[in-house]
Protein backbone atom coordinates (compact mmCIF):
# COMPACT_ATOMS: atom_id res chain seq x y z
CA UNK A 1 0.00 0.00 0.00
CA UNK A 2 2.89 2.39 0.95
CA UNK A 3 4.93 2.19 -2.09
CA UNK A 4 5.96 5.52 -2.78
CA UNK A 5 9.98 6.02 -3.40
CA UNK A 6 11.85 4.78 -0.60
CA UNK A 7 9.09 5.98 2.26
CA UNK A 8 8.87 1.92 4.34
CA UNK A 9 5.50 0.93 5.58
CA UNK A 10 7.22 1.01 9.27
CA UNK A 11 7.95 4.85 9.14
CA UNK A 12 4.35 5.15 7.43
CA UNK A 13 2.87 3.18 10.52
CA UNK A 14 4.64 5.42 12.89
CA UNK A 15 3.42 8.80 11.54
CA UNK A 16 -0.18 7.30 11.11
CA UNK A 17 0.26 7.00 14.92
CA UNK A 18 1.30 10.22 15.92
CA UNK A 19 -1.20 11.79 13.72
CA UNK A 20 -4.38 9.71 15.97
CA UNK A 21 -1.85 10.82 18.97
CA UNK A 22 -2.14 14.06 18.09
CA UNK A 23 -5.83 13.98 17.47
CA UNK A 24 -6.97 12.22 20.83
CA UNK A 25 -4.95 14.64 22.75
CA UNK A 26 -6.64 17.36 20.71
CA UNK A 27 -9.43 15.65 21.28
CA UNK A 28 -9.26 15.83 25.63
CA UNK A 29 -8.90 19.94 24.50
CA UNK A 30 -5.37 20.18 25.31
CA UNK A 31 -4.31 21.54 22.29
């Protein structure tokens, strides 16, 4: 699915991650 260049499905995974990280802590209004 993550086939672009040289971007691996593990570093793909990680920022998918952060990003729902992100957006639950946004979510609890601490952003």
């Amino acid at each position: 699915m993550f086939g672009y260049g040289g971007f691996h499905s593990s570093s793909a995974v990680v920022l998918v991650l952060f990003i729902l990280l992100v957006i639950i802590v946004c979510g609890f209004g601490v952003c």
